[in-house]
C-alpha atoms as a PDB file:
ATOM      1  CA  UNK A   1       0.000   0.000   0.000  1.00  0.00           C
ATOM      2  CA  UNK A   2       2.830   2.700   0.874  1.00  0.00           C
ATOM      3  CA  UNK A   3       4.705   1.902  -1.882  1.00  0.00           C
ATOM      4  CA  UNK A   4       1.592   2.733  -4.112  1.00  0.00           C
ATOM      5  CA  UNK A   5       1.267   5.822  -2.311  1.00  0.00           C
ATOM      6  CA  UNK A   6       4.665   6.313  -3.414  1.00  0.00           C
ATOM      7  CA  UNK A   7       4.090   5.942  -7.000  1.00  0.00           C
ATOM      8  CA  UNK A   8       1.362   8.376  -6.890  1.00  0.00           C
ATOM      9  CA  UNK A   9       3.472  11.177  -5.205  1.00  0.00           C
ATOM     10  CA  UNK A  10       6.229  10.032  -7.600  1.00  0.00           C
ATOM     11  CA  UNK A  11       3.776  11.118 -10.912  1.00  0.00           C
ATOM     12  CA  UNK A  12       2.204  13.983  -9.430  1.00  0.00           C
ATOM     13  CA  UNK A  13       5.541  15.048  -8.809  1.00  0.00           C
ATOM     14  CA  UNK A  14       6.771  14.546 -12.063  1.00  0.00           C
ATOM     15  CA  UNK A  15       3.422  15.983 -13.445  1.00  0.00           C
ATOM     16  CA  UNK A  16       4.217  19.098 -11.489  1.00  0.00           C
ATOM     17  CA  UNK A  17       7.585  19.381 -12.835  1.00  0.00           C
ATOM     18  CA  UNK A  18       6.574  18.579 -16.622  1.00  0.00           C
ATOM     19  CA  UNK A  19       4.524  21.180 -15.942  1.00  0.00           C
ATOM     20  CA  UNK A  20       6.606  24.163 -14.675  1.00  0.00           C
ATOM     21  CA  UNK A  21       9.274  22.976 -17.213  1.00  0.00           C
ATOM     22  CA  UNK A  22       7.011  23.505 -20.304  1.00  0.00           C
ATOM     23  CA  UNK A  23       5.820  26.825 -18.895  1.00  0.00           C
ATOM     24  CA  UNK A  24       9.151  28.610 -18.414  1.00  0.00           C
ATOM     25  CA  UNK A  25       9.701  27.017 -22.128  1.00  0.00           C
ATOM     26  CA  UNK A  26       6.968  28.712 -23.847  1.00  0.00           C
ATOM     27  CA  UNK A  27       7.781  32.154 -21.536  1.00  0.00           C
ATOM     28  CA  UNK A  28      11.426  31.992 -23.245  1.00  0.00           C
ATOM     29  CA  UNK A  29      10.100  31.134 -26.253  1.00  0.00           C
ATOM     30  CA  UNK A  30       7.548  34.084 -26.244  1.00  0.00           C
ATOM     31  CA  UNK A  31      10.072  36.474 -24.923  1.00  0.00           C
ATOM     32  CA  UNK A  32      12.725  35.137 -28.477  1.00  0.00           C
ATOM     33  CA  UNK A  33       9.788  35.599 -30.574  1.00  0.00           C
ATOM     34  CA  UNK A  34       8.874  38.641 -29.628  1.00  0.00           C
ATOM     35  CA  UNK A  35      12.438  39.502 -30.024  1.00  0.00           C
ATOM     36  CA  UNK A  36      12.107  38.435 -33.796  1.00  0.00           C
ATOM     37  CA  UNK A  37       8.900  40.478 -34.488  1.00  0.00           C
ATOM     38  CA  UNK A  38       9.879  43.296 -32.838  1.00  0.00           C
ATOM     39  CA  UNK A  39      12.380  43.286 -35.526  1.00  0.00           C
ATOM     40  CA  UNK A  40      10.399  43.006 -38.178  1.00  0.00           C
ATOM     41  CA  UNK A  41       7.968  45.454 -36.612  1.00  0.00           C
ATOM     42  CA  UNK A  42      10.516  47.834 -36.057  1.00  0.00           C
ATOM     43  CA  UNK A  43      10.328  47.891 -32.304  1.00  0.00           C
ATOM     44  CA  UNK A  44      13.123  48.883 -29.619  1.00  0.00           C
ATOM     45  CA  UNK A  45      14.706  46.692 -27.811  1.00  0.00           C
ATOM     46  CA  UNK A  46      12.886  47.923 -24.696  1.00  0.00           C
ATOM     47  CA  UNK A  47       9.605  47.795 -27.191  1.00  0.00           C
ATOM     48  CA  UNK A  48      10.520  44.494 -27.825  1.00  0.00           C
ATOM     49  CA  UNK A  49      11.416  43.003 -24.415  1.00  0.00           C
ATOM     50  CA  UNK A  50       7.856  44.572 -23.160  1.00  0.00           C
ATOM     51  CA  UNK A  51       5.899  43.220 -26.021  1.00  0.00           C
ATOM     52  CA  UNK A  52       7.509  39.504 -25.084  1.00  0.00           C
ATOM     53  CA  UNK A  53       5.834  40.200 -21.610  1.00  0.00           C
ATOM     54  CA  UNK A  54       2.400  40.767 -23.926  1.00  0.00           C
ATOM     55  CA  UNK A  55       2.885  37.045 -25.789  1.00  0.00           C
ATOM     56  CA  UNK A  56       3.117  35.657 -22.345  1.00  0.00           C
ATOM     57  CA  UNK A  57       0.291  36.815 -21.126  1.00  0.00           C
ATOM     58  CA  UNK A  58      -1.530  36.475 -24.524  1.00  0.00           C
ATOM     59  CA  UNK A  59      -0.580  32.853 -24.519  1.00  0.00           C
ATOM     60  CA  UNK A  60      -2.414  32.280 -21.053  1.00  0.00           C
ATOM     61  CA  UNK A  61      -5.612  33.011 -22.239  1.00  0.00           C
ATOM     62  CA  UNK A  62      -6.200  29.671 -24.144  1.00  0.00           C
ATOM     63  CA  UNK A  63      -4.406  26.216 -25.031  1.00  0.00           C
ATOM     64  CA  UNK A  64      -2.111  25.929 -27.678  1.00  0.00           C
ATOM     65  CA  UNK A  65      -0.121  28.242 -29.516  1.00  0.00           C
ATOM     66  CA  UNK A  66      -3.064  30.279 -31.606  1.00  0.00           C
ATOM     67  CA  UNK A  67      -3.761  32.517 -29.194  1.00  0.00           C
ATOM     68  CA  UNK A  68       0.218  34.134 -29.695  1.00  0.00           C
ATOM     69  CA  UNK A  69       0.367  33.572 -33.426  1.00  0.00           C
ATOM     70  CA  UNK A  70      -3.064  35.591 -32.992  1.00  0.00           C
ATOM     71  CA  UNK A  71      -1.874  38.238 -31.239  1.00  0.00           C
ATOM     72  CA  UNK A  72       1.383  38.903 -33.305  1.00  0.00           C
ATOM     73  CA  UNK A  73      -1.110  38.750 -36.705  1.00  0.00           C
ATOM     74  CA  UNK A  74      -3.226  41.255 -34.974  1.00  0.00           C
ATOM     75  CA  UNK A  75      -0.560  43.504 -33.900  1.00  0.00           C
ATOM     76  CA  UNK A  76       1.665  42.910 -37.642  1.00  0.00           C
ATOM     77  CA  UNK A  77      -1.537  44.025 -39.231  1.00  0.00           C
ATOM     78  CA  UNK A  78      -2.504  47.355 -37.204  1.00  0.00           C
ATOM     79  CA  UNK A  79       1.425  48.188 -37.952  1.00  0.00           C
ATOM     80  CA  UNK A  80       1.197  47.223 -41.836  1.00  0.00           C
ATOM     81  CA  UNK A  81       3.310  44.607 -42.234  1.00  0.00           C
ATOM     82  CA  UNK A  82       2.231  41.506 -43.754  1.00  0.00           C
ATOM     83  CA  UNK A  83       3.345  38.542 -41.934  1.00  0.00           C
ATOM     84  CA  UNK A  84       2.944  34.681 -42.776  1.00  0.00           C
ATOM     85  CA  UNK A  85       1.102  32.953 -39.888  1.00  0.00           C
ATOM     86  CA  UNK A  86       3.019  29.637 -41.277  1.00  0.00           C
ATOM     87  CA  UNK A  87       6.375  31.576 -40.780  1.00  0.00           C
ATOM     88  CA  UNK A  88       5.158  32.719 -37.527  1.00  0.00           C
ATOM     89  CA  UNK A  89       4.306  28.919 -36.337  1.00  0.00           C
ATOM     90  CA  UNK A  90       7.397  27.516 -37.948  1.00  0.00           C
ATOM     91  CA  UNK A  91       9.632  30.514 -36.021  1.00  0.00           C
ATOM     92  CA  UNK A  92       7.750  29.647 -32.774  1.00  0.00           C
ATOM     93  CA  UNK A  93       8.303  25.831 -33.018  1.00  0.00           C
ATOM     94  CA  UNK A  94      11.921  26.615 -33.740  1.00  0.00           C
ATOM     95  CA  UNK A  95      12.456  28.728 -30.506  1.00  0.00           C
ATOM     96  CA  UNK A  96      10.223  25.772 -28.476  1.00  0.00           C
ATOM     97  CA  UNK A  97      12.729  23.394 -29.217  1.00  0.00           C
ATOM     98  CA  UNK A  98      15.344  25.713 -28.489  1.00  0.00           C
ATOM     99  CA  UNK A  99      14.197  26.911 -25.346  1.00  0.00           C
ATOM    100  CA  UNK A 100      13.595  23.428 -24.278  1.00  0.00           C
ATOM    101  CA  UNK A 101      17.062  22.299 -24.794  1.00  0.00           C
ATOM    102  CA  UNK A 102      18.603  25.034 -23.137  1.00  0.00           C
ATOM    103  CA  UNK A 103      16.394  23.910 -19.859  1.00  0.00           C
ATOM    104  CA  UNK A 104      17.376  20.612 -20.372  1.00  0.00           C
ATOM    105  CA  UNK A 105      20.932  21.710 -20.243  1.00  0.00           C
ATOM    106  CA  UNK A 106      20.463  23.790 -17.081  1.00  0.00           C
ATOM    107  CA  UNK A 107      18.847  20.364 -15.384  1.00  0.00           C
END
């Protein structure tokens, strides 16, 4: 029976850290790609750094990654610049696995 027990706090710990890992991820992720737009927005780097914090919290509001491809559209199109929500996805999926490699590294 304990060692059951043990199991279970073994996978809800694991859960937990899954969890936390893929979050701070997606926040670095956010914060490169918003780097990257900001460039082709024309932003400042202090534009740019605040507009990562705005992906972040964009990317809270629903599962998945639409909600910060959304968001970047959005923002691309009230600046006039035509960007490629395929380029967009393919640039975030890039930084993803880059972001989780660097955490793996830090483990």
């Amino acid at each position: 029976m304990a060692s059951m027990k043990d199991r279970e706090k073994a996978f809800e710990s694991k859960f937990a850290h899954d969890a936390e890992m893929n979050f701070k991820a997606e926040a670095r992720r956010n914060r490169l790609l918003a780097g990257w737009v900001g460039d082709k927005l024309g932003m400042s780097d202090e534009e740019a750094k605040a507009y990562g914090a705005e992906l972040i919290a964009a990317d809270m509001k629903e599962s998945g990654d639409d909600d910060v491809v959304d968001k970047i559209m959005a923002d691309a199109k009230e600046k006039g610049v035509e960007m490629d929500r395929a380029e967009i996805k393919a640039k975030s999926s890039e930084y993803l696995t880059q972001t989780r490699a660097q955490l793996m590294d830090e483990a």
